[in-house]
Protein backbone atom coordinates (compact mmCIF):
# COMPACT_ATOMS: atom_id res chain seq x y z
CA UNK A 1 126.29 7.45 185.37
CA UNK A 2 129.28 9.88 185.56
CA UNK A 3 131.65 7.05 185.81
CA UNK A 4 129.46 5.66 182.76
CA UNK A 5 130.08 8.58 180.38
CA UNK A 6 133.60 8.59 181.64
CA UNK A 7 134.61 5.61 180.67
CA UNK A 8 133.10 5.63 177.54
CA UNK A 9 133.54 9.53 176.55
CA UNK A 10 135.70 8.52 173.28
CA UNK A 11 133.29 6.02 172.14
CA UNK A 12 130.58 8.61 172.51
CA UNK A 13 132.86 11.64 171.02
CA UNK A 14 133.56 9.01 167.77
CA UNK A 15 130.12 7.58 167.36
CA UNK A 16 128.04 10.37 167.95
CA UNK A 17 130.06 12.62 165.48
CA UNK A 18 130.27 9.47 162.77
CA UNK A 19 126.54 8.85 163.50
CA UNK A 20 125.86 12.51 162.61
CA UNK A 21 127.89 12.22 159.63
CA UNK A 22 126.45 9.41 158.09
CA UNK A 23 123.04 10.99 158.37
CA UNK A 24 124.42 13.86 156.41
CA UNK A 25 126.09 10.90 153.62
CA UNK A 26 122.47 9.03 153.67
CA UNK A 27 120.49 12.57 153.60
CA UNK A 28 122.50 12.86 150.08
CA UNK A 29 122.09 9.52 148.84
CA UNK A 30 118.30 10.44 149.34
CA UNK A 31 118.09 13.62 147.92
CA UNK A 32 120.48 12.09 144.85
CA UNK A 33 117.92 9.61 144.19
CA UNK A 34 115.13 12.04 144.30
CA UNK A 35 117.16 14.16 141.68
CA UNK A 36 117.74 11.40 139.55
CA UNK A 37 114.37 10.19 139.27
CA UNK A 38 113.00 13.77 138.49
CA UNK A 39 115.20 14.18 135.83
CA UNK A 40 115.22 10.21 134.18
CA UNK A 41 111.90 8.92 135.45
CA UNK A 42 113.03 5.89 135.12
CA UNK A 43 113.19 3.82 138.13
CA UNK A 44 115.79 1.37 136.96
CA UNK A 45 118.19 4.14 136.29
CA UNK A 46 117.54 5.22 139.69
CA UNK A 47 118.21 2.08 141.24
CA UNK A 48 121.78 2.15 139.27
CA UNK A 49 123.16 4.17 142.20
CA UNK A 50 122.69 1.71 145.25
CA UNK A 51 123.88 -1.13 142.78
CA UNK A 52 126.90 0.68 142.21
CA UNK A 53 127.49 1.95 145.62
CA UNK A 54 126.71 -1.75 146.79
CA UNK A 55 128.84 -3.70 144.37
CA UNK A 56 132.63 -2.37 145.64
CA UNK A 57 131.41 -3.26 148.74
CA UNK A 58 130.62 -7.31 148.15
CA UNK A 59 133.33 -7.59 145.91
CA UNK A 60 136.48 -5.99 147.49
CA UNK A 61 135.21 -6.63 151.24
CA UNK A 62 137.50 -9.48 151.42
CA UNK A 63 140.35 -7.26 150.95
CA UNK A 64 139.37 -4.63 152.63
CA UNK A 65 140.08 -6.06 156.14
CA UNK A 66 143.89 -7.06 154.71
CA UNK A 67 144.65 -3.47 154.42
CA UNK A 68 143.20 -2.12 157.73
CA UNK A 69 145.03 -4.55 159.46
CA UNK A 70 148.17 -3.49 158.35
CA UNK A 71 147.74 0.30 158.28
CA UNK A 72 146.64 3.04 161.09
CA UNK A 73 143.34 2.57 161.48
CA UNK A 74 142.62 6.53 162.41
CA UNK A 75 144.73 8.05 159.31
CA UNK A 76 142.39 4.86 157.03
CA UNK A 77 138.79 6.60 158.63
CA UNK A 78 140.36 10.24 158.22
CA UNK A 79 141.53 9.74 154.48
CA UNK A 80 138.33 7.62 153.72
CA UNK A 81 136.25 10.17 154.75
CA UNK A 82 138.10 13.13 152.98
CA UNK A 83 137.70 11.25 150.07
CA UNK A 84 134.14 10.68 149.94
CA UNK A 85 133.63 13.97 150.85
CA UNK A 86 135.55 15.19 147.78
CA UNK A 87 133.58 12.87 145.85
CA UNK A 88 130.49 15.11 147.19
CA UNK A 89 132.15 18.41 146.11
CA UNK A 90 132.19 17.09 142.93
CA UNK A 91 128.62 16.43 142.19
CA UNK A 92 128.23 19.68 143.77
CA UNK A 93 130.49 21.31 140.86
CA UNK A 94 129.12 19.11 138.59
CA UNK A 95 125.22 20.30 139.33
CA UNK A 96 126.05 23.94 139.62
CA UNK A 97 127.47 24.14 136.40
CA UNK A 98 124.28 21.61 134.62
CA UNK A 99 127.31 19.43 133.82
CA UNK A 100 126.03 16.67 136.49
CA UNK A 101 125.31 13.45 134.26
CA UNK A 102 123.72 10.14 135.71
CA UNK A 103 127.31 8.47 134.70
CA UNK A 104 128.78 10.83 136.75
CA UNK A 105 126.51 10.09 139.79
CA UNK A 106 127.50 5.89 139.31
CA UNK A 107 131.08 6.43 138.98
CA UNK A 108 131.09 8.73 142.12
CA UNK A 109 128.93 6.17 144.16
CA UNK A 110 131.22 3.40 142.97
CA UNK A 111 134.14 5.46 144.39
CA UNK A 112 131.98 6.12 147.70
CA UNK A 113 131.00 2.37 148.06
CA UNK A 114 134.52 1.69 147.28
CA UNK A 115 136.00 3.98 150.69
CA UNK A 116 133.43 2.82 153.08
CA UNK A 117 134.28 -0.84 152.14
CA UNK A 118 137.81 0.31 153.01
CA UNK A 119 136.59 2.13 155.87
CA UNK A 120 134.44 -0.08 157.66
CA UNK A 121 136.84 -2.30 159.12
CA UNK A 122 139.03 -0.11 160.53
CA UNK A 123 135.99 1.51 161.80
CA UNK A 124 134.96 -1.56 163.25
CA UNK A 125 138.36 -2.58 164.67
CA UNK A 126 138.54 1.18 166.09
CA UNK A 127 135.22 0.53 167.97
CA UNK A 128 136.53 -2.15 169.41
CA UNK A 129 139.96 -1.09 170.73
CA UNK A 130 138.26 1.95 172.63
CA UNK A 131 135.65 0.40 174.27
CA UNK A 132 135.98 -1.82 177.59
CA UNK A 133 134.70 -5.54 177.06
CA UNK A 134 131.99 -5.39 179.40
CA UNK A 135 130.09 -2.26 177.70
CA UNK A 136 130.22 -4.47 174.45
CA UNK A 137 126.22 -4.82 174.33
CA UNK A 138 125.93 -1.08 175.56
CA UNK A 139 128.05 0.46 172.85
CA UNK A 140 126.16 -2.43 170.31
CA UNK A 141 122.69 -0.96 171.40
CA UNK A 142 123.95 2.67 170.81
CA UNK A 143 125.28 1.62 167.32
CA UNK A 144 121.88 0.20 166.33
CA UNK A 145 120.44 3.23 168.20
CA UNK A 146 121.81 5.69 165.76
CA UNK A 147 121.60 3.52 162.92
CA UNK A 148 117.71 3.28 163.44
CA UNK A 149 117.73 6.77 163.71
CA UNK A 150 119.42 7.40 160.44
CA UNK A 151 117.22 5.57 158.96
CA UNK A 152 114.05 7.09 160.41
CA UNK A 153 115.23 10.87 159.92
CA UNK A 154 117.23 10.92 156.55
CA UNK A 155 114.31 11.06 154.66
CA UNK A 156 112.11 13.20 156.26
CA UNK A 157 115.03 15.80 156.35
CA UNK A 158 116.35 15.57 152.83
CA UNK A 159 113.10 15.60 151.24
CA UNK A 160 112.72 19.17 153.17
CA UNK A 161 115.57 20.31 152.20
CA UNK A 162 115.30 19.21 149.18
CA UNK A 163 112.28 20.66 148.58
CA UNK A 164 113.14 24.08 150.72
CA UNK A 165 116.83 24.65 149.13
CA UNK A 166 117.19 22.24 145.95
CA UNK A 167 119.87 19.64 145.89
CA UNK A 168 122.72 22.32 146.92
CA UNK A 169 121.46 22.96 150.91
CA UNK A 170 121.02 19.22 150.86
CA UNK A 171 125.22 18.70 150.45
CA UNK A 172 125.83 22.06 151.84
CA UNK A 173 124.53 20.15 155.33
CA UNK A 174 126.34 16.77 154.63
CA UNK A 175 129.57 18.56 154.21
CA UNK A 176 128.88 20.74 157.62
CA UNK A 177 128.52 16.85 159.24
CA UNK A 178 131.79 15.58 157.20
CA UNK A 179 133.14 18.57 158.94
CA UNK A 180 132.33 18.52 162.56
CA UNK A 181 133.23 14.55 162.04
CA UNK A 182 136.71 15.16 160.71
CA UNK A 183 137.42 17.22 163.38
CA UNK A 184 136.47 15.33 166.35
CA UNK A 185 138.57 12.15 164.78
CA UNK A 186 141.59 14.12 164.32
CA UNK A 187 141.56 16.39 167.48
CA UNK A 188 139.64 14.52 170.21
CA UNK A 189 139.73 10.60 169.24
CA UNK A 190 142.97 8.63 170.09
CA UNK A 191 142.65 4.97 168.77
CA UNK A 192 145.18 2.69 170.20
CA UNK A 193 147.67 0.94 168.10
CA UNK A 194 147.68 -2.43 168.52
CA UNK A 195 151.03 -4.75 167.98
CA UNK A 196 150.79 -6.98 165.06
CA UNK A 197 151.45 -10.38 164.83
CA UNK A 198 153.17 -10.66 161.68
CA UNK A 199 155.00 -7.51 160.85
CA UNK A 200 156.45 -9.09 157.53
CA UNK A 201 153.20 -10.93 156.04
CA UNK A 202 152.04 -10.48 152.52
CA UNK A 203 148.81 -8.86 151.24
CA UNK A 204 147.63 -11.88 149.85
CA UNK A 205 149.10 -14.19 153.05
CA UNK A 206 146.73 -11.43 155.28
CA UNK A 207 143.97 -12.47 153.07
CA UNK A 208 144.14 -15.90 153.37
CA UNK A 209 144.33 -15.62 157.02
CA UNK A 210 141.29 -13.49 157.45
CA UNK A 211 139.58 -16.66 155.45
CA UNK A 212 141.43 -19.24 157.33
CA UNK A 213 140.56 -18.12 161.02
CA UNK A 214 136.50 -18.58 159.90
CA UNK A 215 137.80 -22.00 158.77
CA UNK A 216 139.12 -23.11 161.62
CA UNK A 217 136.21 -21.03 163.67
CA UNK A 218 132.92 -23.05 163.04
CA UNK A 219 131.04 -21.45 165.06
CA UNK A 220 131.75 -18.00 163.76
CA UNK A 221 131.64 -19.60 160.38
CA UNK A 222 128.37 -21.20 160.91
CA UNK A 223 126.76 -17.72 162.22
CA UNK A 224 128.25 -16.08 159.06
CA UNK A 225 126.80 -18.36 157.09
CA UNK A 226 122.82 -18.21 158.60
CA UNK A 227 122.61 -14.66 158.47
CA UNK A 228 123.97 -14.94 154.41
CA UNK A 229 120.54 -17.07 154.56
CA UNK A 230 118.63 -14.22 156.55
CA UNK A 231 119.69 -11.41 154.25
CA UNK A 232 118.50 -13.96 151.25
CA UNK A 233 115.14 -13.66 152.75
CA UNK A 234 115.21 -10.24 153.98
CA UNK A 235 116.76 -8.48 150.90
CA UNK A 236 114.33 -10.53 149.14
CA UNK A 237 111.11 -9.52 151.41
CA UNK A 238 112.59 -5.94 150.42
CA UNK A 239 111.95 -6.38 146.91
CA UNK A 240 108.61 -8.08 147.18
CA UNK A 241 107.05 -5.26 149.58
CA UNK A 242 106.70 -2.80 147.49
CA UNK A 243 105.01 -4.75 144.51
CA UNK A 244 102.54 -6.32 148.09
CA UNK A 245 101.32 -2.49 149.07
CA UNK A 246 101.68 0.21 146.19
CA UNK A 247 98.62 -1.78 143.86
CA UNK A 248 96.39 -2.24 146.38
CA UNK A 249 93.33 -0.10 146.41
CA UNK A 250 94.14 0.99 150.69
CA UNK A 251 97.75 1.39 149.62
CA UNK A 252 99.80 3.21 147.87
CA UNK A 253 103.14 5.51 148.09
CA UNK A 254 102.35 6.92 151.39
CA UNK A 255 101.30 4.00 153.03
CA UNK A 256 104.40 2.13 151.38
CA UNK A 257 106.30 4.86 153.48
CA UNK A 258 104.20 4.43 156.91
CA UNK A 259 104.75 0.64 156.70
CA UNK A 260 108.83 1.29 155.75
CA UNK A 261 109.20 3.68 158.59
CA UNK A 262 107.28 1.24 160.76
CA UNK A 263 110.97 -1.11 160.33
CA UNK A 264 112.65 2.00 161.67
CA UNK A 265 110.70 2.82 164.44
CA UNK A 266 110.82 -0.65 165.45
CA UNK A 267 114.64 -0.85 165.08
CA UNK A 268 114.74 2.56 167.29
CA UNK A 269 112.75 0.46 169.93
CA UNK A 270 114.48 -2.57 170.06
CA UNK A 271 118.08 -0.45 170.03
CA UNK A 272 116.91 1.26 173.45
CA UNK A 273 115.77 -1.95 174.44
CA UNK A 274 119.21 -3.42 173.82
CA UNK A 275 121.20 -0.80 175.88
CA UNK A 276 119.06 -1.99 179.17
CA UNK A 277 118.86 -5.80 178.96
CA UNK A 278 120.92 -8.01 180.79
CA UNK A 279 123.19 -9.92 179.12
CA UNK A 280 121.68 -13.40 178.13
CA UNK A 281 122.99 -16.66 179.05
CA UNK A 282 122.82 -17.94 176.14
CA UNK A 283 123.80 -15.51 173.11
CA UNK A 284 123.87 -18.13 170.36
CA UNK A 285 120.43 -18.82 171.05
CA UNK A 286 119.14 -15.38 171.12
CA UNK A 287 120.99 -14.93 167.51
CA UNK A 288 118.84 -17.81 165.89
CA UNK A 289 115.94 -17.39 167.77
CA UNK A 290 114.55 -13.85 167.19
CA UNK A 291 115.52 -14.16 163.46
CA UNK A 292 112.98 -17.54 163.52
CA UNK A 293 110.51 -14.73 165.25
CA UNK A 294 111.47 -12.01 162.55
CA UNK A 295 111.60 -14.00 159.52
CA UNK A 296 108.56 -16.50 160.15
CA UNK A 297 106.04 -13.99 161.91
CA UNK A 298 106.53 -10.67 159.12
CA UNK A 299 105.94 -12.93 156.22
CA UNK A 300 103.28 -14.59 156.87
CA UNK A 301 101.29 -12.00 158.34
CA UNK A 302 101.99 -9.57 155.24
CA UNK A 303 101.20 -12.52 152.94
CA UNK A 304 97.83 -12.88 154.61
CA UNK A 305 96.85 -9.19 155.91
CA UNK A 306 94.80 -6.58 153.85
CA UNK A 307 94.96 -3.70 156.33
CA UNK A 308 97.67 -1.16 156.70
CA UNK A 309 97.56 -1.54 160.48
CA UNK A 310 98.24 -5.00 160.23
CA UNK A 311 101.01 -4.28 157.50
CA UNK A 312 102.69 -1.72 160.30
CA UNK A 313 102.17 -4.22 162.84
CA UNK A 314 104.04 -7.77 160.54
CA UNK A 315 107.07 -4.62 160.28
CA UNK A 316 107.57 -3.64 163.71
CA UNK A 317 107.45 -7.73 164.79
CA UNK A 318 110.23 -8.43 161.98
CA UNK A 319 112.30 -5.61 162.56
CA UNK A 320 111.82 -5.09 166.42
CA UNK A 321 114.20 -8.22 167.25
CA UNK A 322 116.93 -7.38 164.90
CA UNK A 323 118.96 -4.56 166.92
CA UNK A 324 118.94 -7.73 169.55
CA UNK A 325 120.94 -10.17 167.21
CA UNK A 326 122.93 -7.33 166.09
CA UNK A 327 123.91 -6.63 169.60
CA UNK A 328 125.04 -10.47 170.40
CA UNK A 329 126.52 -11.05 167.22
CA UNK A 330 128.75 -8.08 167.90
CA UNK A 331 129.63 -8.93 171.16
CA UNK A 332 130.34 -12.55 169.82
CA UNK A 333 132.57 -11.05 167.34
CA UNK A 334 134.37 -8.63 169.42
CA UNK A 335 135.03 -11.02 172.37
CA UNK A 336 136.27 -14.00 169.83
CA UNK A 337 137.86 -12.98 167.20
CA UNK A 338 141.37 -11.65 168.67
CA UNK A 339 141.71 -7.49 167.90
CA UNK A 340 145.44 -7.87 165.20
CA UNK A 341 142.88 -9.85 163.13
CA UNK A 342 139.56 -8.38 163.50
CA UNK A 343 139.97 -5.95 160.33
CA UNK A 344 140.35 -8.78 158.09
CA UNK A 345 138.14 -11.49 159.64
CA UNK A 346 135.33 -8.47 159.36
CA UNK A 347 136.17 -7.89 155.78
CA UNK A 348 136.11 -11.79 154.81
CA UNK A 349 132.45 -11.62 156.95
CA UNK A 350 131.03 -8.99 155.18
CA UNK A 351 131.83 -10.83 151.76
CA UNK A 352 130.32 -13.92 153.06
CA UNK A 353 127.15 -12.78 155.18
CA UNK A 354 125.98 -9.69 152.51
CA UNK A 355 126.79 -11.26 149.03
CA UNK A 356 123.36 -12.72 148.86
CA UNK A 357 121.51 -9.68 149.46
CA UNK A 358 121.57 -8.53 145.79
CA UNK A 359 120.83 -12.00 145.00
CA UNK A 360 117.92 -11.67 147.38
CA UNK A 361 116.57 -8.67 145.37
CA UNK A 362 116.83 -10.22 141.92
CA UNK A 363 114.90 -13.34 143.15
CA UNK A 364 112.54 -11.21 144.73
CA UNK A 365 111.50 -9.07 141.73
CA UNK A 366 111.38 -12.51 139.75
CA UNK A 367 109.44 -14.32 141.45
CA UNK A 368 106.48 -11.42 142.19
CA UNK A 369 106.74 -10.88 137.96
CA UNK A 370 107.60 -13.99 136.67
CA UNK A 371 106.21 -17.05 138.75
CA UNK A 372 103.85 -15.40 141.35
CA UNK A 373 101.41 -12.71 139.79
CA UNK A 374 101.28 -15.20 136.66
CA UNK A 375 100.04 -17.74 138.92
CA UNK A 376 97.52 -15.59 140.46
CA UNK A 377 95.93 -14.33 137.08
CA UNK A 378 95.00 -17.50 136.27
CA UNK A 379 93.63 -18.99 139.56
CA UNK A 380 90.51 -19.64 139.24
CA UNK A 381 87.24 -17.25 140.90
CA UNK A 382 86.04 -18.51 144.37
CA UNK A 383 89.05 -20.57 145.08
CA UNK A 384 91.71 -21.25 147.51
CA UNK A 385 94.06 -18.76 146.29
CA UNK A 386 92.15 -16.00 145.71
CA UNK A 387 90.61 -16.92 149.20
CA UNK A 388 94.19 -17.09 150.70
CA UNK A 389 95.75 -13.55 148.87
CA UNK A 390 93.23 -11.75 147.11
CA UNK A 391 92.71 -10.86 143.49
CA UNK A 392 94.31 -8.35 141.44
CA UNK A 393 97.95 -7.27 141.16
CA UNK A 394 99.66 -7.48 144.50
CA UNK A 395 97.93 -10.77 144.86
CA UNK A 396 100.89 -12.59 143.76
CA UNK A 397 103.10 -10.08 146.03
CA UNK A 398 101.30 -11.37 148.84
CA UNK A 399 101.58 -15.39 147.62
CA UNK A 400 105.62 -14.32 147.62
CA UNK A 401 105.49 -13.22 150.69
CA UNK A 402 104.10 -16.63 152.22
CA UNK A 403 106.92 -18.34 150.22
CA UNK A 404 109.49 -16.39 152.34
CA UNK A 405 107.82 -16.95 155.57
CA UNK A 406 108.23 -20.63 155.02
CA UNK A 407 111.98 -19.92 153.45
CA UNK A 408 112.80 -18.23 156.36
CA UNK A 409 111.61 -20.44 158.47
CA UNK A 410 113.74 -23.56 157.50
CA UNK A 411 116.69 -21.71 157.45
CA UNK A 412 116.01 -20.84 160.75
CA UNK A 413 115.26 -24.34 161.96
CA UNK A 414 118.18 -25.93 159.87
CA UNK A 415 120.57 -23.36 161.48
CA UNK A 416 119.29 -23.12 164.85
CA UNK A 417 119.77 -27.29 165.03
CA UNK A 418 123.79 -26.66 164.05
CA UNK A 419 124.14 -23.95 166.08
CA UNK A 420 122.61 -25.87 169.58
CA UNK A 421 125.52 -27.91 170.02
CA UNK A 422 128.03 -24.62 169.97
CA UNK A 423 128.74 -22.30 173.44
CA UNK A 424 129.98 -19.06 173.26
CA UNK A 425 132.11 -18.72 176.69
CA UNK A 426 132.47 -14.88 178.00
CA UNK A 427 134.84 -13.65 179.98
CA UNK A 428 134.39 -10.25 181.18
């Protein structure tokens, strides 16, 4: 175990610290969108911030990667993070002074969205360089670990804060994280440089190679491409769930929270579970394979269930798996894709594999409003739809919900059939 921690003390020193910090960055986000809706009451407004945050993100991901590649990637996660944390001292100024407008609060999280996009690479290329190839799934499992975590405890501690100290203790405590963060990045984290293959290529020629290495990678390509499907579903599913649970007479806002924590807790699980398995023989397999159990068993259980318990349970099935793909899609990443392109091969990924999540959510909302619950309304008493989803307004939720079972079921089978005839060789 000592030999463990020694060989990975900077990956724990830089992920630990950045873990902490981006609880502090998602505490605010939280407590911004608690604000927000207190003062609007309007939930569309509210939902203004993630769209902006999310848009720089799909849109300027395919740069993104260009850039990190060609500049240090520590100074690119040290100025990224300064920034968004000045972004932070301004809605701070902004709310002490009752100057803080819901403009302001878009344009910031546009600028936010806009640094991690720019940040993300080079943090995932600096993960990479300081961690030995064989602890690939170990550090993976961490990542998910912490990520899980985030999501379980940013809530529960902004919305105490929140309610203890106002909106001020809530970014007084994101800026001590930004803090301890900066300072373990710039004192105790050396990131290796790495030599370049083309000192004198262009922006746009470092572009066009992050694009043209998935092109002449199929299989890469391929797995890009099924988990744009997956997050079509899933981003979808996110959209539908809440019209499913908050009618219903056993819902509601706190069960709606039970049943979302339940995908945290389950993420938490299958994280720890990650950091202990063996590695599989075949990782390809794994990848398609637990999204087929994820996407096909949560749907269709939530489409047909009427209990809470059974609500939890269709959440911890579809998110339990999930920190298991992660984990050999990363290693698949890290152990293909050579490290001088990595930054922009990441960036051209993101583009490709998260584009369809706001997608997802549009379709989601439309077809609950538009095609479902009309549908529902009108079925007639005693038969097989009301038999198969229940009456009244979630009813259509739930007949959704069955549509994205089977969804996400083809585009598991149609993937999984491409993917069969592809090996992923490691050498470690």
């Amino acid at each position: 175990m000592k030999n463990l921690i020694k060989e990975l003390k900077t990956f724990l020193i830089l992920w630990s610290t950045q873990s902490l910090s981006q609880l502090g960055s998602a505490m605010t986000n939280f407590a911004l969108t608690l604000w927000l809706y207190q003062q609007t009451g309007s939930a569309l407004k509210t939902a203004l911030l993630s769209i902006c945050s999310y848009a720089p993100y799909v849109c300027m991901s395919i740069f993104a990667g260009a850039l990190s590649d060609r500049w240090n990637k520590k100074k690119v996660m040290l100025a990224c993070d300064t920034f968004a944390a000045c972004c932070t001292v301004t809605v701070l100024v902004l709310l002490k002074n009752d100057l803080l407008m819901p403009w302001h609060m878009y344009l910031l999280n546009a600028v936010n969205g806009l640094m991690n996009t720019i940040q993300q690479p080079a943090g995932d290329v600096a993960m990479t360089l300081i961690t030995p190839k064989k602890q690939y799934q170990r550090t993976s499992g961490l990542r998910s670990l912490s990520n899980s975590l985030v999501t379980i405890l940013n809530p529960v501690i902004a919305t105490s804060l929140f309610a203890f100290g106002g909106m001020d203790v809530v970014i007084y405590v994101d800026l001590a994280t930004f803090g301890v963060a900066f300072a373990a990045l710039l004192l105790f984290v050396r990131i290796p440089e790495i030599v370049k293959e083309n000192e004198t290529e262009s922006f746009s020629e470092s572009v066009k190679a992050g694009l043209g290495y998935l092109r002449n990678n199929c299989m890469i390509l391929i797995l890009i491409l099924f988990l744009a499907g997956v997050n079509l579903v899933a981003s979808a599913f996110d959209a539908v769930l809440p019209a499913l649970i908050l009618p219903r007479e056993n819902g509601g806002e706190t069960v709606l929270g039970i049943v979302t924590s339940s995908a945290g807790i389950a993420t938490l699980i299958g994280s720890l579970m990650v950091t202990v398995l063996p590695a599989p023989k075949n990782r390809i397999r794994v990848i398609y394979v637990t999204m087929l159990i994820s996407l096909s068993t949560e749907n269709f259980l939530l489409a047909f269930a009427r209990s809470p318990i059974l609500w939890c349970l269709g959440q911890i099935i579809g998110w339990l798996p999930v920190p298991v793909m992660s984990a050999n899609l990363d290693v698949i990443l890290r152990a293909t894709i050579p490290e001088t392109m990595q930054g922009r091969v990441y960036s051209c990924r993101n583009t490709l594999q998260f584009f369809t999540i706001p997608i997802g959510f549009f379709l989601g909302g439309y077809m609950v409003d538009e095609l479902c619950e009309p549908v529902m309304q009108k079925a007639s008493a005693g038969g097989t739809l009301l038999r198969m989803f229940g009456s009244g307004k979630g009813s259509g939720a739930a007949m959704a919900m069955l549509i994205l079972g089977v969804t996400g079921t083809l585009v598991c089978l149609f993937f999984g059939k491409i993917l069969r005839k592809y090996r992923f060789e490691e050498d470690i």
